[in-house]
N, C-alpha and C. Protein backbone atom coordinates (compact mmCIF):
# COMPACT_ATOMS: atom_id res chain seq x y z
N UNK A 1 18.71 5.12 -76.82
CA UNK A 1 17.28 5.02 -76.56
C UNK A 1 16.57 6.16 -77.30
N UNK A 2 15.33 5.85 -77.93
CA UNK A 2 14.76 7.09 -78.73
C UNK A 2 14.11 8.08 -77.61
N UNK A 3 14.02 9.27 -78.15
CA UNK A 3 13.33 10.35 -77.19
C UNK A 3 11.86 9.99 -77.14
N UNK A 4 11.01 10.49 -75.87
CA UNK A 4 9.90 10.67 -75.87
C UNK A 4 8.69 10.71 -76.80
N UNK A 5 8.97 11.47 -78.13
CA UNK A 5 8.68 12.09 -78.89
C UNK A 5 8.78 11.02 -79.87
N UNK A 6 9.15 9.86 -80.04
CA UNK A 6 9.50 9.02 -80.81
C UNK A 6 9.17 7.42 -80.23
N UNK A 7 8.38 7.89 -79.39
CA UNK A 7 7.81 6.23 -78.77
C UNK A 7 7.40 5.56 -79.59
N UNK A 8 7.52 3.90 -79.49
CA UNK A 8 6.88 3.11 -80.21
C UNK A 8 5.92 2.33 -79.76
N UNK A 9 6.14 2.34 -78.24
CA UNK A 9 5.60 1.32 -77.56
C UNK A 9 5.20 1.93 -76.01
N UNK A 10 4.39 1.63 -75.11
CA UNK A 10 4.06 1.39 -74.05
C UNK A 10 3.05 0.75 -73.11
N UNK A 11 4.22 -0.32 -72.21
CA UNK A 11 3.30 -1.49 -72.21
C UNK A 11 3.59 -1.32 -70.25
N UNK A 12 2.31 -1.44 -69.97
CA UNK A 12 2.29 -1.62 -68.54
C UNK A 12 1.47 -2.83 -67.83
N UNK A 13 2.27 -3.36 -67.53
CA UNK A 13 2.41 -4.89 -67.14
C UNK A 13 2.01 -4.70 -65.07
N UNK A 14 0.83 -5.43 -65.03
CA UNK A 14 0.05 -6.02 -63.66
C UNK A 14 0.55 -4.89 -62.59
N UNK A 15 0.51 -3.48 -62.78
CA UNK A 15 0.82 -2.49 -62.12
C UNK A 15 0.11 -2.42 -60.92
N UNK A 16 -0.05 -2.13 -59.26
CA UNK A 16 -0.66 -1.76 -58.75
C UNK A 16 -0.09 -1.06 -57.64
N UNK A 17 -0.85 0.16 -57.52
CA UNK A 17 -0.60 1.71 -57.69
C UNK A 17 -1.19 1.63 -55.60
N UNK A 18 -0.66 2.99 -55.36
CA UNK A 18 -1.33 3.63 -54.04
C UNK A 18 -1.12 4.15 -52.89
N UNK A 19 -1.28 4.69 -51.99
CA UNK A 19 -0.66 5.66 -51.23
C UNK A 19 -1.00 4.89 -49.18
N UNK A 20 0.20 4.73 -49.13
CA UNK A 20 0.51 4.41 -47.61
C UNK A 20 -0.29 2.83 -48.15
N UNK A 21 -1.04 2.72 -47.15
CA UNK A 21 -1.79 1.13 -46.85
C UNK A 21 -3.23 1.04 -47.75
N UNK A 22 -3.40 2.24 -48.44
CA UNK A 22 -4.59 2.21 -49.71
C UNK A 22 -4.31 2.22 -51.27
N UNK A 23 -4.57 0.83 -51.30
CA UNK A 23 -4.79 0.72 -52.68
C UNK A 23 -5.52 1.24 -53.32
N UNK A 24 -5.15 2.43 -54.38
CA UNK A 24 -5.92 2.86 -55.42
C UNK A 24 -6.35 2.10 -56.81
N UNK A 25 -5.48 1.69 -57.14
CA UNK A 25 -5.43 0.65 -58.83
C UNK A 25 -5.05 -0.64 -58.66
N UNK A 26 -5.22 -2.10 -59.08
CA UNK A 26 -4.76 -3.17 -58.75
C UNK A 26 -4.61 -3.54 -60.70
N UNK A 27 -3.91 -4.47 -60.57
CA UNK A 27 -3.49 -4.99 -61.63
C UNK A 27 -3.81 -4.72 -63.03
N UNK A 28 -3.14 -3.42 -63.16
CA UNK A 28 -3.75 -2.76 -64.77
C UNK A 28 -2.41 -3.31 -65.61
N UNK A 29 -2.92 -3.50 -66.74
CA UNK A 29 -2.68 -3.66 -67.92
C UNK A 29 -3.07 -2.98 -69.02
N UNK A 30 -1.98 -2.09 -70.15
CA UNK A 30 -2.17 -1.49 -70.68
C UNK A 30 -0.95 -1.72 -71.81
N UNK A 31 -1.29 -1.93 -72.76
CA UNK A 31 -0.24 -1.21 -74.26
C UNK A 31 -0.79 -0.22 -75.44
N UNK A 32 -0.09 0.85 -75.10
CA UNK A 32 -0.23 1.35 -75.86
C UNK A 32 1.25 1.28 -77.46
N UNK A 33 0.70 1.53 -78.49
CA UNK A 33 1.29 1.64 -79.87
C UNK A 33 1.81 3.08 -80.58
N UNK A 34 2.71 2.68 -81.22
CA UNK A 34 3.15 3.78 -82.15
C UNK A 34 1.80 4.50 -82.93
N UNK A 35 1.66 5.78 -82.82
CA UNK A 35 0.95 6.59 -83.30
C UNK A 35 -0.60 6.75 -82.59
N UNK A 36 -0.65 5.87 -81.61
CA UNK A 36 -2.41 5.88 -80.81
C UNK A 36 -2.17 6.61 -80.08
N UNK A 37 -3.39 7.81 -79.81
CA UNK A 37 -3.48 8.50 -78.80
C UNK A 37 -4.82 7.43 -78.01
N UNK A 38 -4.27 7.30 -76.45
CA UNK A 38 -5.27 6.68 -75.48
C UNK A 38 -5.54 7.98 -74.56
N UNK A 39 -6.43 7.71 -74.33
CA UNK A 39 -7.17 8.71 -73.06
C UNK A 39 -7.51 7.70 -71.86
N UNK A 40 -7.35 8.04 -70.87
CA UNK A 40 -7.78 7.56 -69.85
C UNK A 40 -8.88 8.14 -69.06
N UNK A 41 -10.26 7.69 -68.90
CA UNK A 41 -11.15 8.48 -68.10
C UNK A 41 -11.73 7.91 -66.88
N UNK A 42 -12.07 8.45 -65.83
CA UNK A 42 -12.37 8.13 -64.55
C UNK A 42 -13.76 9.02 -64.15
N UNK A 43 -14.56 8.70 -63.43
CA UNK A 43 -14.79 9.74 -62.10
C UNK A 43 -13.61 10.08 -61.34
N UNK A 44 -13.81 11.42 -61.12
CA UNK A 44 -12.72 12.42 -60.22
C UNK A 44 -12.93 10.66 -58.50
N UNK A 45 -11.33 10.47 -58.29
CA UNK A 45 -10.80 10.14 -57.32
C UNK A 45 -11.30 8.36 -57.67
N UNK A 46 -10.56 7.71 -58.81
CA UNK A 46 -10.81 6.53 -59.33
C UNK A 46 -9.36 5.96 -59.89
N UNK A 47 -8.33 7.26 -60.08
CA UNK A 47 -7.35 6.70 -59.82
C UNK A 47 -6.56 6.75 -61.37
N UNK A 48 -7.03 7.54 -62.14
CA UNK A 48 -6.68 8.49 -63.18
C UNK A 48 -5.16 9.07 -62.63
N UNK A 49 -5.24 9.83 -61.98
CA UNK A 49 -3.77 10.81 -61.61
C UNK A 49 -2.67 9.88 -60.94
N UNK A 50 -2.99 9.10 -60.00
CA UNK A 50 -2.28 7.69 -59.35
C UNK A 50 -1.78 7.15 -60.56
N UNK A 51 -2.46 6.72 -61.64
CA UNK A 51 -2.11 6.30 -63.05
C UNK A 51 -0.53 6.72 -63.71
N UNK A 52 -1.23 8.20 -63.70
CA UNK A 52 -0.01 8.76 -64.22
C UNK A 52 1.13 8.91 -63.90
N UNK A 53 0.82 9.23 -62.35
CA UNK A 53 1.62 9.01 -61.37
C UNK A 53 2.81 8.32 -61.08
N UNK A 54 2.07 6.91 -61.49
CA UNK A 54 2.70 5.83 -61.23
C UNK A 54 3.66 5.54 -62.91
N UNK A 55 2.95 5.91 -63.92
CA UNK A 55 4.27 5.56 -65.16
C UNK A 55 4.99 6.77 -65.22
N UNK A 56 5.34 7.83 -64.47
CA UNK A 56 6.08 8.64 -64.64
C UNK A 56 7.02 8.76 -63.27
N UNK A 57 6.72 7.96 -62.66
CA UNK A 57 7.52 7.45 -61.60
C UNK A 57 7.58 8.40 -60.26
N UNK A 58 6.38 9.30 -60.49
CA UNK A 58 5.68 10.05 -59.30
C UNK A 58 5.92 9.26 -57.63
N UNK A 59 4.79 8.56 -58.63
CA UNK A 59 4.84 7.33 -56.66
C UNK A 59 5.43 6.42 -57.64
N UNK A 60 6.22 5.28 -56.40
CA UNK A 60 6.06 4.02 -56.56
C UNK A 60 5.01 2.74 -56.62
N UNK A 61 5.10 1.64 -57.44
CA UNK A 61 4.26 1.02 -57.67
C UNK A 61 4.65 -0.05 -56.92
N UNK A 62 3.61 -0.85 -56.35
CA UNK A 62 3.81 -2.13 -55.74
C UNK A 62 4.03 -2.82 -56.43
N UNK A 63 4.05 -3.22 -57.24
CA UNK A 63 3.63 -5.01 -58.26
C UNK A 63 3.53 -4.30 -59.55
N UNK A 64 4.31 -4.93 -60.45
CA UNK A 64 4.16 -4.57 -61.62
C UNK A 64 5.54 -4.11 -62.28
N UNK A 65 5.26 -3.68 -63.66
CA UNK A 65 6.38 -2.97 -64.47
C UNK A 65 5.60 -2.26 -65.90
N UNK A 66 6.15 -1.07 -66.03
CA UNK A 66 6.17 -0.60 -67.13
C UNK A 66 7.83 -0.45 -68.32
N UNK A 67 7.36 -0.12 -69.45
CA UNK A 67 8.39 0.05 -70.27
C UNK A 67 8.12 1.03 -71.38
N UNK A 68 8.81 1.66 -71.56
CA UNK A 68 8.41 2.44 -73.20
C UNK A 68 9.72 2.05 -74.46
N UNK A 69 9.06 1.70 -75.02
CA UNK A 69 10.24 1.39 -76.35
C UNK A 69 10.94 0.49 -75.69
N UNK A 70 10.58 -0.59 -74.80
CA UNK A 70 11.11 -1.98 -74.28
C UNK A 70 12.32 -1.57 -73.10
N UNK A 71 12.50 0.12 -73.08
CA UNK A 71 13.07 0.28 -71.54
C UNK A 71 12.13 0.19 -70.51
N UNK A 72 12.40 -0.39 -69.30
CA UNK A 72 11.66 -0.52 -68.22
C UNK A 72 12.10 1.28 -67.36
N UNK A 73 10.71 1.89 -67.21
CA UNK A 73 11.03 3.15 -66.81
C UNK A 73 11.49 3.52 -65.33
N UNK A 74 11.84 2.39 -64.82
CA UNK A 74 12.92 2.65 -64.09
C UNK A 74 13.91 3.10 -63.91
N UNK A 75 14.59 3.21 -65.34
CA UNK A 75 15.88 3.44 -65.30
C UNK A 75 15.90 4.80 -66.33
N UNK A 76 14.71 5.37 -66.55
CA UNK A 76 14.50 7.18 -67.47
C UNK A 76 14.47 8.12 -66.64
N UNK A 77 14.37 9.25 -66.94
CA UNK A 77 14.08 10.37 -66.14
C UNK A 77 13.09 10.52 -66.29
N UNK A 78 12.40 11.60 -65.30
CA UNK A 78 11.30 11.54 -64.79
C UNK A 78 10.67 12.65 -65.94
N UNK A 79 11.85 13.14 -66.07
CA UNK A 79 11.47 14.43 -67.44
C UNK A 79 10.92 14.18 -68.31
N UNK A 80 11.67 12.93 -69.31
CA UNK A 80 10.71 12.28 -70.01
C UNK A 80 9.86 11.83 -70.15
N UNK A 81 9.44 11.26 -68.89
CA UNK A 81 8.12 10.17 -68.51
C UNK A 81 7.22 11.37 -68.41
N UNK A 82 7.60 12.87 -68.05
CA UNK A 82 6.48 13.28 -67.56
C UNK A 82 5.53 14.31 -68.99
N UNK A 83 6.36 13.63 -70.33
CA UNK A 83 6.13 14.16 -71.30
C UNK A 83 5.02 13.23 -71.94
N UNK A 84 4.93 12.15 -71.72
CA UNK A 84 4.59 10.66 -72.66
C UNK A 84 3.08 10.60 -71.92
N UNK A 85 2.67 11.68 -70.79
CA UNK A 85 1.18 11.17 -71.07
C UNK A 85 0.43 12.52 -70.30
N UNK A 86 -0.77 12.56 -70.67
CA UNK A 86 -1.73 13.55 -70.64
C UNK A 86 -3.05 13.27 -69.85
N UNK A 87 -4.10 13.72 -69.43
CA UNK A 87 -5.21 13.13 -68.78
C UNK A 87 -6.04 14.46 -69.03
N UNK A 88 -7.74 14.37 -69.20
CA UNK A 88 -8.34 15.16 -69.63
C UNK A 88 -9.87 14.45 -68.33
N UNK A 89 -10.70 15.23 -67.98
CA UNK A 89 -12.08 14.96 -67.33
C UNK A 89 -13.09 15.10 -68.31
N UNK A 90 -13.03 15.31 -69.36
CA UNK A 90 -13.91 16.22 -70.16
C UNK A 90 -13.72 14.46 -71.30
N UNK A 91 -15.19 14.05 -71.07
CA UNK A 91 -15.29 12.41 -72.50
C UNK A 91 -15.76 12.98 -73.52
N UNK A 92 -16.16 14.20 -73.50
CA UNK A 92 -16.02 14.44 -75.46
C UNK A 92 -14.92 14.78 -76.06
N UNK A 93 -14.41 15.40 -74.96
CA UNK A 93 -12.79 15.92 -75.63
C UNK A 93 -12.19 14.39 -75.83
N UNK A 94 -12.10 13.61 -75.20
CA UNK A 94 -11.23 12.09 -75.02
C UNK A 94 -11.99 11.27 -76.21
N UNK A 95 -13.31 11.23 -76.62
CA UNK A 95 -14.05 11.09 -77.59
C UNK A 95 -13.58 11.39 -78.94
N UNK A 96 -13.55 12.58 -78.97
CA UNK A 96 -13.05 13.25 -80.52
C UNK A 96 -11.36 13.23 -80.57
N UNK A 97 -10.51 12.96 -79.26
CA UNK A 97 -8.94 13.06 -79.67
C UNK A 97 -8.18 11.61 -79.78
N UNK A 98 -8.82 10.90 -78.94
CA UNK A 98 -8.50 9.41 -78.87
C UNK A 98 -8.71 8.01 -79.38
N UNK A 99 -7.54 7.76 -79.98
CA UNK A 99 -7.93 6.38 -80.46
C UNK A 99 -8.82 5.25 -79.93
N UNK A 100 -8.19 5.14 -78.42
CA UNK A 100 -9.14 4.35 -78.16
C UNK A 100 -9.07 4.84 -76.28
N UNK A 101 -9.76 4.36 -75.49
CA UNK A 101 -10.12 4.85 -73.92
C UNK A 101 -10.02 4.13 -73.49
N UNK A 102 -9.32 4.22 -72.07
CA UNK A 102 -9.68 3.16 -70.98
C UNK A 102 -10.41 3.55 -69.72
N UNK A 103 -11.42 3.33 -69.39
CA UNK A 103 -12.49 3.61 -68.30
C UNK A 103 -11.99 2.56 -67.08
N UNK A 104 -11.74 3.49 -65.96
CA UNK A 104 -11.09 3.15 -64.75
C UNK A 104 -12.52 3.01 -63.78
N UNK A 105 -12.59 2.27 -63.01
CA UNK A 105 -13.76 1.94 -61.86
C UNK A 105 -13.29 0.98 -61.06
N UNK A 106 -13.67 1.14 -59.53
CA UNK A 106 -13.38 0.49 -58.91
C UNK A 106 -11.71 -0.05 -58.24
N UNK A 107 -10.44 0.54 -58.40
CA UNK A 107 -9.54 0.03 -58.31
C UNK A 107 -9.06 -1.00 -59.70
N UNK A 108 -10.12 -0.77 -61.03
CA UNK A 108 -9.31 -1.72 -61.77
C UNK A 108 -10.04 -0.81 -63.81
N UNK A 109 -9.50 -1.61 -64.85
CA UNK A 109 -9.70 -1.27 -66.05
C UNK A 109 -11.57 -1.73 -66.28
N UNK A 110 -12.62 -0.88 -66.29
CA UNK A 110 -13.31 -1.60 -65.75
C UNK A 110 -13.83 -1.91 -67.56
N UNK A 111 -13.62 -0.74 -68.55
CA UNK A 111 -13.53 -1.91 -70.19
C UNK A 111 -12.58 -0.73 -70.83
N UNK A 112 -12.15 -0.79 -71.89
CA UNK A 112 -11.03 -0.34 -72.63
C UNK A 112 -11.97 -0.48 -74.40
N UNK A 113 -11.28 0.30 -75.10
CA UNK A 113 -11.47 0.21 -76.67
C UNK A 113 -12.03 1.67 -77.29
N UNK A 114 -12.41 1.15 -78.72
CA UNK A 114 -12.31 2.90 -79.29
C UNK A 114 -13.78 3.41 -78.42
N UNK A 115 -13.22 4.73 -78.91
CA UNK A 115 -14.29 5.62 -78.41
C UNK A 115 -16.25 5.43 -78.41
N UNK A 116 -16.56 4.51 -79.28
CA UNK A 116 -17.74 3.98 -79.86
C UNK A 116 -17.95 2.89 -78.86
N UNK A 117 -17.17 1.79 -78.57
CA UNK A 117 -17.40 1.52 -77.85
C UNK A 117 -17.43 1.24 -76.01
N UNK A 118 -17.12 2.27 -75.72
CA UNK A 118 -16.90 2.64 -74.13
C UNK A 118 -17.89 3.54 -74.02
N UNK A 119 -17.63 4.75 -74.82
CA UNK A 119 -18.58 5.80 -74.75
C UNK A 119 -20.28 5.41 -75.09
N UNK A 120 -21.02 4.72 -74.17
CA UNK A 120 -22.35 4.19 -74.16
C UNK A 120 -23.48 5.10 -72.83
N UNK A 121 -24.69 4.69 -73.15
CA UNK A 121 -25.25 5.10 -71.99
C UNK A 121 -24.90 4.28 -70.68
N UNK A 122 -24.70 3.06 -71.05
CA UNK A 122 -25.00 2.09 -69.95
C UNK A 122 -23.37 2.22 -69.24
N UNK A 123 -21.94 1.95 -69.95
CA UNK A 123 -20.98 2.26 -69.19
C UNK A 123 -21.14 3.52 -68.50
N UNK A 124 -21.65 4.61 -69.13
CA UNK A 124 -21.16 6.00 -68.27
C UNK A 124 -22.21 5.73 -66.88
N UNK A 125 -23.39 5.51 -67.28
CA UNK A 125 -24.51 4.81 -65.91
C UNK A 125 -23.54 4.61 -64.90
N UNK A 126 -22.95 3.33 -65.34
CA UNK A 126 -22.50 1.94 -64.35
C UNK A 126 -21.10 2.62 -63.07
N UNK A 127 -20.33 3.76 -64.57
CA UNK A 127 -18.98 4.00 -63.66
C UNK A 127 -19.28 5.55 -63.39
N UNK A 128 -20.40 6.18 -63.54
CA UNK A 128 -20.19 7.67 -63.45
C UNK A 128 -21.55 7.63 -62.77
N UNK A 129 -22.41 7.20 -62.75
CA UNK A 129 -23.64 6.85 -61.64
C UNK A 129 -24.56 8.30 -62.56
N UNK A 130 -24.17 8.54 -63.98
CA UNK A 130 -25.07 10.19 -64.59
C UNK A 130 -25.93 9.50 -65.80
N UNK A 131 -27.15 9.43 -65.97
CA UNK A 131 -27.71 9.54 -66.80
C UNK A 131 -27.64 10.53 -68.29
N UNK A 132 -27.07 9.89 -68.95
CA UNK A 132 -26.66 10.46 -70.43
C UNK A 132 -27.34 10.05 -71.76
N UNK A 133 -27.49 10.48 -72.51
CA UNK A 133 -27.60 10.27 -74.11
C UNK A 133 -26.46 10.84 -74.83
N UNK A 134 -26.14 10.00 -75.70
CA UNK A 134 -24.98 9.48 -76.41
C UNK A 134 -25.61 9.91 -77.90
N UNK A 135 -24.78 10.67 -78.40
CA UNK A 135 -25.45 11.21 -79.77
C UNK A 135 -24.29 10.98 -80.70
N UNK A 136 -24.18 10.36 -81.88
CA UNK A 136 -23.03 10.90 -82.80
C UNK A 136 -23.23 12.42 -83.58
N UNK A 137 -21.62 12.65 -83.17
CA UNK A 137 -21.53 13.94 -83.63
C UNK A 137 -21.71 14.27 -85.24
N UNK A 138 -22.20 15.38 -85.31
CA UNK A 138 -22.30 15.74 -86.43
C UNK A 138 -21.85 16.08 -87.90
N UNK A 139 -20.44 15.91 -87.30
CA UNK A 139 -19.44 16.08 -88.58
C UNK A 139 -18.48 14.50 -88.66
N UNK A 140 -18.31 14.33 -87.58
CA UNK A 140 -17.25 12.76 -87.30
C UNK A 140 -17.74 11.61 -86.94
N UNK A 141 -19.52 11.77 -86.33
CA UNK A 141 -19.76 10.47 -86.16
C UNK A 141 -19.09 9.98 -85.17
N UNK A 142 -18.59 10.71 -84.20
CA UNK A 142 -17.99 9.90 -82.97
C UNK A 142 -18.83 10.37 -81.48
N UNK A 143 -19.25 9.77 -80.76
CA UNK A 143 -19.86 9.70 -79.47
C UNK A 143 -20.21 11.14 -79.10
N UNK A 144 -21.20 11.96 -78.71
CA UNK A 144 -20.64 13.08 -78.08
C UNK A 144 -21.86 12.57 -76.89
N UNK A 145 -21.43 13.27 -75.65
CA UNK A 145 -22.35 12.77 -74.55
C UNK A 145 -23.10 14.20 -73.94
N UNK A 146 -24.12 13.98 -73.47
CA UNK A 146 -25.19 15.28 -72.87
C UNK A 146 -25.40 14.68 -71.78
N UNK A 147 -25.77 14.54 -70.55
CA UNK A 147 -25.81 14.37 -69.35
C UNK A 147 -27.25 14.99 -69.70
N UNK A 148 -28.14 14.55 -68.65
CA UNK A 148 -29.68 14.05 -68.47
C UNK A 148 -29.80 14.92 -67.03
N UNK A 149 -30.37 16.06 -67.10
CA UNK A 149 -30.29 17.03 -65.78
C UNK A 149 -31.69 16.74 -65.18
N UNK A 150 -31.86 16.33 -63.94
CA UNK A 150 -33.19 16.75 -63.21
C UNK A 150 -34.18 15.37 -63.84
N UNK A 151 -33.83 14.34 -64.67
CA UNK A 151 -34.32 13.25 -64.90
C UNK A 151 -33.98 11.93 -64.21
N UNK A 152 -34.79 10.91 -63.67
CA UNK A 152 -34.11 9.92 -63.18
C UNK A 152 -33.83 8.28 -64.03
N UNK A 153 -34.89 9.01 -64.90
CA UNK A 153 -35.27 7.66 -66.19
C UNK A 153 -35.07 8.52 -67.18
N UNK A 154 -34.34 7.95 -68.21
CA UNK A 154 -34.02 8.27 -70.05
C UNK A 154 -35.59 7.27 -70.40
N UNK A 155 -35.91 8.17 -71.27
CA UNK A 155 -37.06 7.82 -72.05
C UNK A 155 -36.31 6.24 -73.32
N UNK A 156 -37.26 5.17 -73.92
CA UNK A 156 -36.77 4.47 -74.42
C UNK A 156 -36.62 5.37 -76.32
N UNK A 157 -37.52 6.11 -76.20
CA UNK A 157 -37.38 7.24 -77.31
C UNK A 157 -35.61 8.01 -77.61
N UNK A 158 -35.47 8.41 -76.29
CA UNK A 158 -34.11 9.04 -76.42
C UNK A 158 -32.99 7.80 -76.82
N UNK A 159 -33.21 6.56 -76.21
CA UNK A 159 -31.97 5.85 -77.03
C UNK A 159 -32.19 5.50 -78.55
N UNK A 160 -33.45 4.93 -78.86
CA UNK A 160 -34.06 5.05 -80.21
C UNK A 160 -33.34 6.31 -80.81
N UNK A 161 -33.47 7.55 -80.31
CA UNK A 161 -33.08 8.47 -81.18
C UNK A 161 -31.43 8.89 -81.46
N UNK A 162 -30.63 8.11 -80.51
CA UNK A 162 -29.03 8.27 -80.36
C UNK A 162 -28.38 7.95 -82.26
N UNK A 163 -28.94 6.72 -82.63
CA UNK A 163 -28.55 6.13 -83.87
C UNK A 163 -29.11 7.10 -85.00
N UNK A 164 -28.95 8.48 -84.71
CA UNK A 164 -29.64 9.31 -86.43
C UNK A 164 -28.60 9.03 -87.36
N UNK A 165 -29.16 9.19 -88.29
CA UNK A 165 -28.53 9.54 -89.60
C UNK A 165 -28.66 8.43 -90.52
């Protein structure tokens, strides 16, 4: 079996995650590929760490299966598994390092894809309840987000102005 360090694949198949009689996550689906870095982002207590949790064989999962490189990680150590994934709170950092994101809400994947498109005003609204403007950055052109302090309405000016350059 290849090391950690040499993944090609990881595919997590109708997983659902959670502690005693509470379901945290229900039927996620996820593959990740040789060479993609994914980020996973949440609001704090959405079920991000349960995530990880659960493919590194932390907790047990109800329903479901994962695999890396077509082993089902059932049968790895936990050592390894606990090498193969990372989690960050911070969406500019997950913005500028990640291929592509998956935005967790509600007990489920609530949309997935590159950074351009997750990273919006209206998703962060919907799953983070914060008023933001979404700017591309200045050197890469990839999402960077500012949070909207002490405002309850974004002006229609500020999204007009997100698309410079």
């Amino acid at each position: 079996m290849k090391g950690v360090f040499e993944m090609d694949s990881l595919h997590v198949h109708g997983i659902t995650l959670g502690y005693g009689k509470s379901v945290v996550l229900r039927d996620i689906n996820i593959e990740v590929k040789l060479g993609e870095m994914v980020g996973i982002i949440e609001p704090n207590g959405c079920g991000k760490s349960t995530l990880i949790k659960g493919i590194t064989r932390l907790i047990a999962f109800r329903s479901g299966q994962i695999f890396i490189n077509g082993h089902n990680v059932a049968k790895m150590s936990r050592g390894d598994l606990a090498r193969v994934v990372a989690a960050t709170h911070d969406l500019n950092l997950a913005a500028q390092y990640c291929d592509r994101l998956i935005m967790l809400s509600q007990q489920r994947i609530y949309c997935q894809g590159t950074p351009h498109q997750v990273i919006n005003p209206q998703n962060i609204k919907q799953v983070y309840g914060a008023e933001v403007c979404v700017y591309p950055h200045p050197v890469n052109d990839l999402p960077a987000t500012l949070i909207v302090a002490g405002k309850k309405e974004i002006s229609e000016k500020a999204f007009d102005n997100q698309n410079l350059g």
